[in-house]
PDB file of N, CA and C in Angstrom:
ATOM      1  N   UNK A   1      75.584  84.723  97.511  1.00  0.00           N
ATOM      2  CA  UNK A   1      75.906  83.433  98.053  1.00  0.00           C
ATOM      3  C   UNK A   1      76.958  83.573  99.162  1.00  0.00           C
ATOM      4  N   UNK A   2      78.074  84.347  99.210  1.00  0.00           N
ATOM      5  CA  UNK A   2      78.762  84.392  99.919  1.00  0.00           C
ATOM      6  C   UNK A   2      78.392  85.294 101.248  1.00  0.00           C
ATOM      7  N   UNK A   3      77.264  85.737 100.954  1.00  0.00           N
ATOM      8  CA  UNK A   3      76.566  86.574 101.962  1.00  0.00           C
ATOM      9  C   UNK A   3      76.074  85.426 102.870  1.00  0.00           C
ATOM     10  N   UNK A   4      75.020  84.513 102.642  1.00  0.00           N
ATOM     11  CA  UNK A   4      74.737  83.634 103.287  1.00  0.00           C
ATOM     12  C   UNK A   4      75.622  82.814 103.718  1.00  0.00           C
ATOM     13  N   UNK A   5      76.627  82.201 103.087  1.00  0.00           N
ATOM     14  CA  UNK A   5      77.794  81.601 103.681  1.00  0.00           C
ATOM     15  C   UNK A   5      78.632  82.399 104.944  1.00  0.00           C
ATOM     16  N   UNK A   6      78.982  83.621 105.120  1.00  0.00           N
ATOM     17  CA  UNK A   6      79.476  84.281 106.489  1.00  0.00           C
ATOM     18  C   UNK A   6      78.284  84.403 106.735  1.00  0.00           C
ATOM     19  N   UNK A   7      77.174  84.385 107.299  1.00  0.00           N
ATOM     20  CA  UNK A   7      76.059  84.644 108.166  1.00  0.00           C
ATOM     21  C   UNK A   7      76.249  83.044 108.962  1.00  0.00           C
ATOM     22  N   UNK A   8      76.105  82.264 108.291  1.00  0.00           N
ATOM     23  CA  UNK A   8      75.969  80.948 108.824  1.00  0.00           C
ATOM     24  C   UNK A   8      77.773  80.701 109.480  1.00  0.00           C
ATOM     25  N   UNK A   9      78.444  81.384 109.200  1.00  0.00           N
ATOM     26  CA  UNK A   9      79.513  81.237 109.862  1.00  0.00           C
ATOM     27  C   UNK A   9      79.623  81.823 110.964  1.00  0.00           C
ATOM     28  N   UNK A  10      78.699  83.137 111.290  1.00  0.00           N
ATOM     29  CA  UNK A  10      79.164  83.930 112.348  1.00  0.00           C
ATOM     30  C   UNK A  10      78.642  82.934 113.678  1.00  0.00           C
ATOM     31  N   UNK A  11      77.510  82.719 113.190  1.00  0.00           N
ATOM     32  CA  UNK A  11      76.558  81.914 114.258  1.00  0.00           C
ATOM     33  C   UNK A  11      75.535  82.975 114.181  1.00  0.00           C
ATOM     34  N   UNK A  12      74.802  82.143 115.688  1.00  0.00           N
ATOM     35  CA  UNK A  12      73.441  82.963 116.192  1.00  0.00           C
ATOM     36  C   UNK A  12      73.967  83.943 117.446  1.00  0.00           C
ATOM     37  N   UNK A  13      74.819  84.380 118.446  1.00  0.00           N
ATOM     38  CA  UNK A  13      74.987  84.950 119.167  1.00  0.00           C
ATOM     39  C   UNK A  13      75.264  86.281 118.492  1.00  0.00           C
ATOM     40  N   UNK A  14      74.947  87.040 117.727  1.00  0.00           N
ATOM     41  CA  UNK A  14      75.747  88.370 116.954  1.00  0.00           C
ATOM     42  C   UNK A  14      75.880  89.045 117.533  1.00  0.00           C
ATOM     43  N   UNK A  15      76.615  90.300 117.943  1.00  0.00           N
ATOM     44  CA  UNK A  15      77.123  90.915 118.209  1.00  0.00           C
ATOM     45  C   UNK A  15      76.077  92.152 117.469  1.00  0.00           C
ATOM     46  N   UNK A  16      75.432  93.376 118.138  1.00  0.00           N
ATOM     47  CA  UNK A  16      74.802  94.674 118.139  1.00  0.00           C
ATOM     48  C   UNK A  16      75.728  95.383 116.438  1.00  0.00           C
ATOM     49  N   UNK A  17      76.748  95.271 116.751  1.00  0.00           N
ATOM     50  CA  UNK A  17      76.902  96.283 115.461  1.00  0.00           C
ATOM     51  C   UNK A  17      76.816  95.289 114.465  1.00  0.00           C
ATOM     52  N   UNK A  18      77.428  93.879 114.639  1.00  0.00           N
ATOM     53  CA  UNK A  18      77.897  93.138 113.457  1.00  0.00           C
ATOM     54  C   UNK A  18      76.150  92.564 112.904  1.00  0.00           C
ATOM     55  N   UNK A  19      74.974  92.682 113.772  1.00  0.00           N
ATOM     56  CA  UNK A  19      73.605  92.476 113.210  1.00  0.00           C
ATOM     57  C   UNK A  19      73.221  93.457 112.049  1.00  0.00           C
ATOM     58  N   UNK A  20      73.718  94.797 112.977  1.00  0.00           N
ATOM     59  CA  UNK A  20      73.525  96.160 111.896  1.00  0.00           C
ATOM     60  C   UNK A  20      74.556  95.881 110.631  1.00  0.00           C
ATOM     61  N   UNK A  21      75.238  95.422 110.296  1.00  0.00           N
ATOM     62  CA  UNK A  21      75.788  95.025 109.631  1.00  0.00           C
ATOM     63  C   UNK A  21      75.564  94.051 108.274  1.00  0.00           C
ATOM     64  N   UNK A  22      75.039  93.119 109.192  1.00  0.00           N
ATOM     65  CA  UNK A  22      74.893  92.033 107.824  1.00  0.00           C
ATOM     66  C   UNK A  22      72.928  92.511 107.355  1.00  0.00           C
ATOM     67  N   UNK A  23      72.550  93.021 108.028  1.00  0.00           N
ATOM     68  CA  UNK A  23      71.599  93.667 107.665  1.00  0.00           C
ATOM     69  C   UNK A  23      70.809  95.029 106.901  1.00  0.00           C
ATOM     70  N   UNK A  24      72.268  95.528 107.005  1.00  0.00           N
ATOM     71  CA  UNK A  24      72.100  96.411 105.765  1.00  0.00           C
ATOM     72  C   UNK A  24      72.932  95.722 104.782  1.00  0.00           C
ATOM     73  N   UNK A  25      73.426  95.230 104.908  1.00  0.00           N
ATOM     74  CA  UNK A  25      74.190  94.279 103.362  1.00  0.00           C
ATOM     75  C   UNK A  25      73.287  93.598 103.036  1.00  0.00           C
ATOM     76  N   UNK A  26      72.171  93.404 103.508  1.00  0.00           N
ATOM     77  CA  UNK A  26      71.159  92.486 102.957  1.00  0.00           C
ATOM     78  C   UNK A  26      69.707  93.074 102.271  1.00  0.00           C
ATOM     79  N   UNK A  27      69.793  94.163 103.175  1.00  0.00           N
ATOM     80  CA  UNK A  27      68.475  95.166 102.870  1.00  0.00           C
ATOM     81  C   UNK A  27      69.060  96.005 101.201  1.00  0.00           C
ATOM     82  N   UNK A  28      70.648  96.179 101.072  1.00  0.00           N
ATOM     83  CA  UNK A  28      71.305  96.845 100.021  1.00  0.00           C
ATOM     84  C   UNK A  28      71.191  95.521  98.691  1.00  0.00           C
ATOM     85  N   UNK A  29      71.468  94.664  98.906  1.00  0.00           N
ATOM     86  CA  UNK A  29      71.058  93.507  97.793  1.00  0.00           C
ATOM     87  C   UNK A  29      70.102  93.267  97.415  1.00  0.00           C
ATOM     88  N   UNK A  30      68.768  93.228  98.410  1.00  0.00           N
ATOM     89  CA  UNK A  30      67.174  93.083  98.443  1.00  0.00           C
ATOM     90  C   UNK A  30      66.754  94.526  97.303  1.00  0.00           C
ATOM     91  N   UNK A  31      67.128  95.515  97.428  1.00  0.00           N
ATOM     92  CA  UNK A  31      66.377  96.735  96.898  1.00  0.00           C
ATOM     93  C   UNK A  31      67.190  97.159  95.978  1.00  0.00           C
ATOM     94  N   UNK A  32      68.315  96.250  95.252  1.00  0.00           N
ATOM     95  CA  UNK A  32      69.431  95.993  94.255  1.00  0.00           C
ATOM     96  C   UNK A  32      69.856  98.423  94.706  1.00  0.00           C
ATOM     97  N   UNK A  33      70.397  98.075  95.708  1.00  0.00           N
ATOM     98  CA  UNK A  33      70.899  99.854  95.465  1.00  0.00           C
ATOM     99  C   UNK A  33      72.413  99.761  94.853  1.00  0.00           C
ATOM    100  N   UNK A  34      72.707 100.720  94.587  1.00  0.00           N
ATOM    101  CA  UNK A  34      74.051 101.313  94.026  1.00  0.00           C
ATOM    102  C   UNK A  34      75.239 101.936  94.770  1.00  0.00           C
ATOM    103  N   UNK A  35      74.995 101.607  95.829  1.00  0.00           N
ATOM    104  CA  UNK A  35      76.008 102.038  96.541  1.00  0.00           C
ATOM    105  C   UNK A  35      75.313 102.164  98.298  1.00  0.00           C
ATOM    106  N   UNK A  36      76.597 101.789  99.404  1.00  0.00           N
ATOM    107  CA  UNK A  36      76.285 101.366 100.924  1.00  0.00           C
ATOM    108  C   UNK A  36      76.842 102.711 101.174  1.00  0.00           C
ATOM    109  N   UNK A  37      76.480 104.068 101.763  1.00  0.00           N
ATOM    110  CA  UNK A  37      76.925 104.438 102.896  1.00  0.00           C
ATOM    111  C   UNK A  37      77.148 104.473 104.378  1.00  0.00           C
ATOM    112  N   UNK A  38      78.266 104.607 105.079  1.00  0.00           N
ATOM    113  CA  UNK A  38      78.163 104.572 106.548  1.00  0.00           C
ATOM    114  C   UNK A  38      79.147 104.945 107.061  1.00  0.00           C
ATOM    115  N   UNK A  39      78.293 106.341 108.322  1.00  0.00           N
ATOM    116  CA  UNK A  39      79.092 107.288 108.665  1.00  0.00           C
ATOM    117  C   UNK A  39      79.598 106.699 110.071  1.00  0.00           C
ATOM    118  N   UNK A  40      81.305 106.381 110.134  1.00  0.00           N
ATOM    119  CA  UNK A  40      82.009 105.952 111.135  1.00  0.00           C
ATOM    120  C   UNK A  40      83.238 107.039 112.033  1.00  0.00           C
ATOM    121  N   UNK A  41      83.193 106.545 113.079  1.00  0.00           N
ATOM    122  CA  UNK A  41      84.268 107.428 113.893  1.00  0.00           C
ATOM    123  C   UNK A  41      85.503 106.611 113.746  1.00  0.00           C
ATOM    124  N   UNK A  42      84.943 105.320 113.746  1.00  0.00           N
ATOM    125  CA  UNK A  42      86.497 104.367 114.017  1.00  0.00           C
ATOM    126  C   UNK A  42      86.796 103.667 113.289  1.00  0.00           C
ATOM    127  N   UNK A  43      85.918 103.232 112.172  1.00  0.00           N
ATOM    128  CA  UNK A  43      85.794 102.593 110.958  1.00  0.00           C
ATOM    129  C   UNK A  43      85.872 101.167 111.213  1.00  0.00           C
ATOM    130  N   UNK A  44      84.701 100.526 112.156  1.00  0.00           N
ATOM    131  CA  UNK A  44      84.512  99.052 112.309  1.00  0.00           C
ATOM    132  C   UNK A  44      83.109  99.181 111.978  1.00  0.00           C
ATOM    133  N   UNK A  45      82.052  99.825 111.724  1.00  0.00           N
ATOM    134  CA  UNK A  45      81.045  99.189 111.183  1.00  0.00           C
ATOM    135  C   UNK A  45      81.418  99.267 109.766  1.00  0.00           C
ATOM    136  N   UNK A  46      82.276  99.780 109.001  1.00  0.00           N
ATOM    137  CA  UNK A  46      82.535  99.703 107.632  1.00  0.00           C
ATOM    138  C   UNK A  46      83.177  98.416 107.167  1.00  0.00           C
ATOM    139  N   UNK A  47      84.366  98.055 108.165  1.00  0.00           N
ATOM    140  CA  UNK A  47      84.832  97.103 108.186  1.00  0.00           C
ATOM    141  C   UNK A  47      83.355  95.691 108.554  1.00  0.00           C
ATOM    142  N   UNK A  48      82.850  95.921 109.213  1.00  0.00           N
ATOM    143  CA  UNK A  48      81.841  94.762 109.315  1.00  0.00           C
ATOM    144  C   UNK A  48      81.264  94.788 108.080  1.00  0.00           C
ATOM    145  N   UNK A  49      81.008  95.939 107.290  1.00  0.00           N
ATOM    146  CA  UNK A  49      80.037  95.679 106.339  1.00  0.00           C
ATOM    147  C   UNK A  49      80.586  95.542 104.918  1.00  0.00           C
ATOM    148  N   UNK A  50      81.896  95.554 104.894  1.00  0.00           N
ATOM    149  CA  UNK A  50      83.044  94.642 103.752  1.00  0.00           C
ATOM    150  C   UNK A  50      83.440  93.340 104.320  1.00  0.00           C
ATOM    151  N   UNK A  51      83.296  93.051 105.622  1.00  0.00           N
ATOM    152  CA  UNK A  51      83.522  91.563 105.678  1.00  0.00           C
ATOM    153  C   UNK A  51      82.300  90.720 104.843  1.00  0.00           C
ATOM    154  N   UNK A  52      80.979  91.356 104.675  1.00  0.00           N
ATOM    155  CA  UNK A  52      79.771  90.304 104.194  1.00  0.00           C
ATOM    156  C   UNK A  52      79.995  90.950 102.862  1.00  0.00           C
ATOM    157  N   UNK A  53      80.857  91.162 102.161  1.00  0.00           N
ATOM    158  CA  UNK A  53      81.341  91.382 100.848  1.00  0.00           C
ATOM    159  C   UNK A  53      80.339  91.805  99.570  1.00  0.00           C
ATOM    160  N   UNK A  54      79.019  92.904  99.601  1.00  0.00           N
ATOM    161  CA  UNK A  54      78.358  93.596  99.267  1.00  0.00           C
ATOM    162  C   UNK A  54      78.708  93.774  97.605  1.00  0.00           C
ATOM    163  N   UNK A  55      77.849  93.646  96.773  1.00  0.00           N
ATOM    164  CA  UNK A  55      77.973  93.221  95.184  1.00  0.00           C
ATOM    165  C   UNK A  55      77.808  94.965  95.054  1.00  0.00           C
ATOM    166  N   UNK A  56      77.842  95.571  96.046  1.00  0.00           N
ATOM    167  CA  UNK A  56      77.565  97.163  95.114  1.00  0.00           C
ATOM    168  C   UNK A  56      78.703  97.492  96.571  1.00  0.00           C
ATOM    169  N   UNK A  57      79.642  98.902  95.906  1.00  0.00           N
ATOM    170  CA  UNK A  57      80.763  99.556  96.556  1.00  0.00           C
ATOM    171  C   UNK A  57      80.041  99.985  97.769  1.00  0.00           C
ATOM    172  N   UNK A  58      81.002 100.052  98.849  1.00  0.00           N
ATOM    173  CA  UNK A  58      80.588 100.706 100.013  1.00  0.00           C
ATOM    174  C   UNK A  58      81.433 102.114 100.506  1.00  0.00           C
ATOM    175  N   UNK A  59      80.625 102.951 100.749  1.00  0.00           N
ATOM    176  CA  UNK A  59      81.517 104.381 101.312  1.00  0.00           C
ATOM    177  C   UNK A  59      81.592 104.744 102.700  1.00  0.00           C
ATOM    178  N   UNK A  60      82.811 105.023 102.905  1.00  0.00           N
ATOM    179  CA  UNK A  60      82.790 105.076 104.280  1.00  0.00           C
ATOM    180  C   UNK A  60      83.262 105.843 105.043  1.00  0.00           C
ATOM    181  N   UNK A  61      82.519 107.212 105.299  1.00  0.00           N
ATOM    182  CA  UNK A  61      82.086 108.363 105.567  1.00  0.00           C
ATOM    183  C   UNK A  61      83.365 108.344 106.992  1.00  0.00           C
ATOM    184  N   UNK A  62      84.366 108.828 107.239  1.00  0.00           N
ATOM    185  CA  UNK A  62      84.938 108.782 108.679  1.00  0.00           C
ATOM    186  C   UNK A  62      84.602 110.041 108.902  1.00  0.00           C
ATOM    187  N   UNK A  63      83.993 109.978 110.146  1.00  0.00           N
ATOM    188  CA  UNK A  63      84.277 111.454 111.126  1.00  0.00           C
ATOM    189  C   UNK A  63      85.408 111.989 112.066  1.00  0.00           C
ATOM    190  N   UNK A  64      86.030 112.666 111.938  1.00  0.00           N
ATOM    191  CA  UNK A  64      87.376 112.748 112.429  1.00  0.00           C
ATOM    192  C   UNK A  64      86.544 113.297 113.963  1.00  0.00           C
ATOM    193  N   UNK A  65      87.622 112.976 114.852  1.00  0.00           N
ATOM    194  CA  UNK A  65      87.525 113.360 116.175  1.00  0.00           C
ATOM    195  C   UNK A  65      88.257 114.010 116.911  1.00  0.00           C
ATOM    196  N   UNK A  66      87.870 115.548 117.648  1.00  0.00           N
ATOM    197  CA  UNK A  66      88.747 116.120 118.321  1.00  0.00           C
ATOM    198  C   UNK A  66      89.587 116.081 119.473  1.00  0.00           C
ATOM    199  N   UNK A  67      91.122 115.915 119.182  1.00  0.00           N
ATOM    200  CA  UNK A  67      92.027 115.521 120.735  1.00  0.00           C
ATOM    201  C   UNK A  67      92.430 116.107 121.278  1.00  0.00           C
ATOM    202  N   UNK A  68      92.871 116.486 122.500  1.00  0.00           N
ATOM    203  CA  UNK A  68      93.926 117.498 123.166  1.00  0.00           C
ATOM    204  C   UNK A  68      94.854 117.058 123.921  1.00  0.00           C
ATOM    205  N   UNK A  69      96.027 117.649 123.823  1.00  0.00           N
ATOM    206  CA  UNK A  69      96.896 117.066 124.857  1.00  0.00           C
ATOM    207  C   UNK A  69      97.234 118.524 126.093  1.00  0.00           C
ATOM    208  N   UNK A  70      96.325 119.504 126.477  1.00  0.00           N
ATOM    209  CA  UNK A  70      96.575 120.149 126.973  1.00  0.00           C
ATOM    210  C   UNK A  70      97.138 121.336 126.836  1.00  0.00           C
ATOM    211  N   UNK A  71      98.149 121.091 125.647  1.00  0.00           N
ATOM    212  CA  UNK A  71      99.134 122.266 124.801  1.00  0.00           C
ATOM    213  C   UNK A  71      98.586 122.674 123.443  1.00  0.00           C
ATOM    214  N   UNK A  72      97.653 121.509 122.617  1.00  0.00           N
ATOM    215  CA  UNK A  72      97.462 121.436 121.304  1.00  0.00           C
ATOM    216  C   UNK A  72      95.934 121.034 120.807  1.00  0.00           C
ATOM    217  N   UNK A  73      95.445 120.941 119.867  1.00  0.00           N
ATOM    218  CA  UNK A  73      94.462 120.600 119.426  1.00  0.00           C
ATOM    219  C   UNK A  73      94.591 119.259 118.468  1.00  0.00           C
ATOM    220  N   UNK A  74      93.999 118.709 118.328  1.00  0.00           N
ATOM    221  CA  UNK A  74      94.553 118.111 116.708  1.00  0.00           C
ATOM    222  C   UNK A  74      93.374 117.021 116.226  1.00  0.00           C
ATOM    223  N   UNK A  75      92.952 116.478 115.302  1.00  0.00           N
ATOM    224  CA  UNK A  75      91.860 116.108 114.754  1.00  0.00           C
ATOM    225  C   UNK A  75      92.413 114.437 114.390  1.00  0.00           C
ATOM    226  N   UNK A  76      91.914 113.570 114.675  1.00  0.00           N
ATOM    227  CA  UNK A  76      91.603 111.962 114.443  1.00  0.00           C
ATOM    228  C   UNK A  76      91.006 111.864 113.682  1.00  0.00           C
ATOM    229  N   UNK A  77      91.271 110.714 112.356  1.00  0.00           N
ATOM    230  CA  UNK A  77      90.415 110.018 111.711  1.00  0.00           C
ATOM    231  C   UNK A  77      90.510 109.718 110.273  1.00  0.00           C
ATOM    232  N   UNK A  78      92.338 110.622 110.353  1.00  0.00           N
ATOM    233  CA  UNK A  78      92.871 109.579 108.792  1.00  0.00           C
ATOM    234  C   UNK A  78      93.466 108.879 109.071  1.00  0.00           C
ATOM    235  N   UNK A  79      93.872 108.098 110.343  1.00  0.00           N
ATOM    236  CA  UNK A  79      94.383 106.889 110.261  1.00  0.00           C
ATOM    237  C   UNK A  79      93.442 105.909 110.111  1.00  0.00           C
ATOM    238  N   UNK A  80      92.132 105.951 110.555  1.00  0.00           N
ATOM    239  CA  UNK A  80      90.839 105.366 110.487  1.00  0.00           C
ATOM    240  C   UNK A  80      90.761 105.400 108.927  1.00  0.00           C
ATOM    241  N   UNK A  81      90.601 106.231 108.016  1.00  0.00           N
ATOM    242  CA  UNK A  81      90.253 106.561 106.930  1.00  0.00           C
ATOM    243  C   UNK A  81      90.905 105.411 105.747  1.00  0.00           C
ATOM    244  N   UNK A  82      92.463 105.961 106.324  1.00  0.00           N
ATOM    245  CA  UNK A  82      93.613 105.068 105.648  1.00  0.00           C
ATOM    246  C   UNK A  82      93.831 103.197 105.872  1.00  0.00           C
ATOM    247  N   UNK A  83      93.267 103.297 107.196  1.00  0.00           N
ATOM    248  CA  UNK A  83      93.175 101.522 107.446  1.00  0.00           C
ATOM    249  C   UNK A  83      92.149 100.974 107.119  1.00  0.00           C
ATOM    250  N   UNK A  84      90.854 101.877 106.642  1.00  0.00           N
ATOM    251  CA  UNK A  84      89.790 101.086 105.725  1.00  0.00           C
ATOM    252  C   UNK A  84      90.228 101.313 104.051  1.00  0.00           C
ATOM    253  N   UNK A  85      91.491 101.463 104.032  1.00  0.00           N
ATOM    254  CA  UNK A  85      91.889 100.981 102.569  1.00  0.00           C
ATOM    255  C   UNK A  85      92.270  99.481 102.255  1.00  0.00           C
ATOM    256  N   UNK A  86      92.523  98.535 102.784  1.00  0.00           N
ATOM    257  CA  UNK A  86      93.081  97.346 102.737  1.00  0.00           C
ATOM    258  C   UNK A  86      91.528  96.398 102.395  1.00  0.00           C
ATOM    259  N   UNK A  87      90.316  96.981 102.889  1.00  0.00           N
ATOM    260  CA  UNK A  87      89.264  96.290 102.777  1.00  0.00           C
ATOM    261  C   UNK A  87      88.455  96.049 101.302  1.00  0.00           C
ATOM    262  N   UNK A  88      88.147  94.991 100.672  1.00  0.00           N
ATOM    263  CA  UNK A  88      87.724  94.764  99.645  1.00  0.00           C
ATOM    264  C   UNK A  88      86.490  95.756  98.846  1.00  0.00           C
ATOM    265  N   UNK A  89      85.783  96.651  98.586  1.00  0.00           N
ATOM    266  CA  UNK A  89      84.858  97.418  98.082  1.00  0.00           C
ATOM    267  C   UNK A  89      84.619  98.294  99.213  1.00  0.00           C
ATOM    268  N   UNK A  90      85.669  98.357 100.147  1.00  0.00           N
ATOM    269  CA  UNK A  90      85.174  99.844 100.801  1.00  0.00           C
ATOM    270  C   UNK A  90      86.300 101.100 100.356  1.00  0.00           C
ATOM    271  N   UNK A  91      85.456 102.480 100.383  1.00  0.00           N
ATOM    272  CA  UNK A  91      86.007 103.385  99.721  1.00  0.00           C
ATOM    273  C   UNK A  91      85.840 104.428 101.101  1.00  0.00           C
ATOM    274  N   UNK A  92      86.982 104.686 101.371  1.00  0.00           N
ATOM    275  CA  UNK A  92      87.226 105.859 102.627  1.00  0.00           C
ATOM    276  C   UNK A  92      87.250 107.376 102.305  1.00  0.00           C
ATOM    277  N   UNK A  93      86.338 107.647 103.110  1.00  0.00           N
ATOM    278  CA  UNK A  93      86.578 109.065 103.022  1.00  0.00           C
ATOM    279  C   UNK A  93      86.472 110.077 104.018  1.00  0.00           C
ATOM    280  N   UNK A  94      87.282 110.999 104.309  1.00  0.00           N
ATOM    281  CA  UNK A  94      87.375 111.529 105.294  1.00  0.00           C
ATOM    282  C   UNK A  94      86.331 113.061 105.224  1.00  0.00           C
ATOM    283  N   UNK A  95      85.517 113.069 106.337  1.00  0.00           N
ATOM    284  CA  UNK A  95      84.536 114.652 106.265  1.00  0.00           C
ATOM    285  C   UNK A  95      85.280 115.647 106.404  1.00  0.00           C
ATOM    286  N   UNK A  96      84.782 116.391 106.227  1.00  0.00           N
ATOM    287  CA  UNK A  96      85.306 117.795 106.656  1.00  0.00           C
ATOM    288  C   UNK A  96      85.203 118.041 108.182  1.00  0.00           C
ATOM    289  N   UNK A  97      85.922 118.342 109.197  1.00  0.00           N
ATOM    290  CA  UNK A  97      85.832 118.915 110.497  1.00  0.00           C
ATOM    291  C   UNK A  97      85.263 119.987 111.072  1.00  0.00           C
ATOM    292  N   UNK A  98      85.242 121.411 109.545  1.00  0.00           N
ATOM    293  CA  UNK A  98      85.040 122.353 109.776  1.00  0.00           C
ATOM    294  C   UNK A  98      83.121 122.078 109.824  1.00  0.00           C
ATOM    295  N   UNK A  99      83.047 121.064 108.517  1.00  0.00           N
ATOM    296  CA  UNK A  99      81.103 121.468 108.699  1.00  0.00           C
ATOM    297  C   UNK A  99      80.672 121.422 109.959  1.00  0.00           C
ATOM    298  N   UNK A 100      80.798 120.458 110.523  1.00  0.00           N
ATOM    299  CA  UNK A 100      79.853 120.286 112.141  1.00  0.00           C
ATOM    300  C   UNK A 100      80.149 121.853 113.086  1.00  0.00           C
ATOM    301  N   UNK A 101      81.371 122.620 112.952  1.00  0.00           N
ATOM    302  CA  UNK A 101      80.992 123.296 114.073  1.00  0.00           C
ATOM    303  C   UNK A 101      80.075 124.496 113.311  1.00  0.00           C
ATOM    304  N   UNK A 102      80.447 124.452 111.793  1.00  0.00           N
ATOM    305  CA  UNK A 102      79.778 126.104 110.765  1.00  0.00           C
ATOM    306  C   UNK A 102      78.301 125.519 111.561  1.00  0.00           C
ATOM    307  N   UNK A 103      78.013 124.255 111.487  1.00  0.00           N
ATOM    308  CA  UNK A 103      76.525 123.963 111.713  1.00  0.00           C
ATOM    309  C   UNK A 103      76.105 124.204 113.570  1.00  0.00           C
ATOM    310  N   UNK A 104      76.673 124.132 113.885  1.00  0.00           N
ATOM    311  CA  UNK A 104      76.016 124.507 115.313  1.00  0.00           C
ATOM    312  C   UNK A 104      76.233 125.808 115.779  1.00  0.00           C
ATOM    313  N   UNK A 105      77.088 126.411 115.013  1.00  0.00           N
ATOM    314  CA  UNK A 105      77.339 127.880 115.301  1.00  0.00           C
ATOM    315  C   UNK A 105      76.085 128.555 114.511  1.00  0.00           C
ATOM    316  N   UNK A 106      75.827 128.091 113.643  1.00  0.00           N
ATOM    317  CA  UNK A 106      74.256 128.537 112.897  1.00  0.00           C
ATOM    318  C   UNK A 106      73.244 128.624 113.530  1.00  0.00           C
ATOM    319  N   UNK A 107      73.216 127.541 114.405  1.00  0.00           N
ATOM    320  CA  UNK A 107      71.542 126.899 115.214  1.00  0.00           C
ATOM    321  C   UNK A 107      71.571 127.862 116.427  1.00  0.00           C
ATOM    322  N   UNK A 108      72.943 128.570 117.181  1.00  0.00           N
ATOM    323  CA  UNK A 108      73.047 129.222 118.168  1.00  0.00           C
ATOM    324  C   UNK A 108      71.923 130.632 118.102  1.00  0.00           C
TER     325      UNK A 108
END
């Protein structure tokens, strides 16, 4: 119920991610699953998809991102991780950094 109640609040103009959004919160209720994953860099489609407040937990995969300041290296994406803690049934979690490169160093 409260799913349909923010849909009719957002309006009809939606916004590209916030469609992907209330649409897998809807496709996840329809096929009664056990749990939402979704893998984020910045953690706003997770956040979109705890605003339509999902009757089964949502996980929310952050991918950390690599920075440089010229002198240093350093990896993004537990502050992302940590600010999707405040959100109602989403559960943060941060990947590993190392898998993605073991994996393309494989395919070489």
């Amino acid at each position: 119920m409260y799913f349909k109640k923010t849909v009719k609040h957002v309006g009809e103009p939606m916004s590209h991610l916030e469609s992907i959004a209330s649409s897998a919160v809807r496709a996840a209720i329809k096929v009664k699953a056990s749990v939402i994953i979704c893998f984020t860099s910045s953690g706003r489609a997770a956040r979109l998809i705890a605003k339509y407040r999902p009757t089964m937990p949502a996980l929310s995969v952050v991918i950390p991102r690599l920075k440089t300041n010229q002198s240093k290296w350093s990896f993004s994406g537990a502050f992302e991780a940590r600010k999707s803690l405040i959100f109602r049934g989403l559960f943060p979690m941060l990947a590993d950094p190392r898998h993605a490169a073991e994996s393309t160093s494989a395919t070489k």
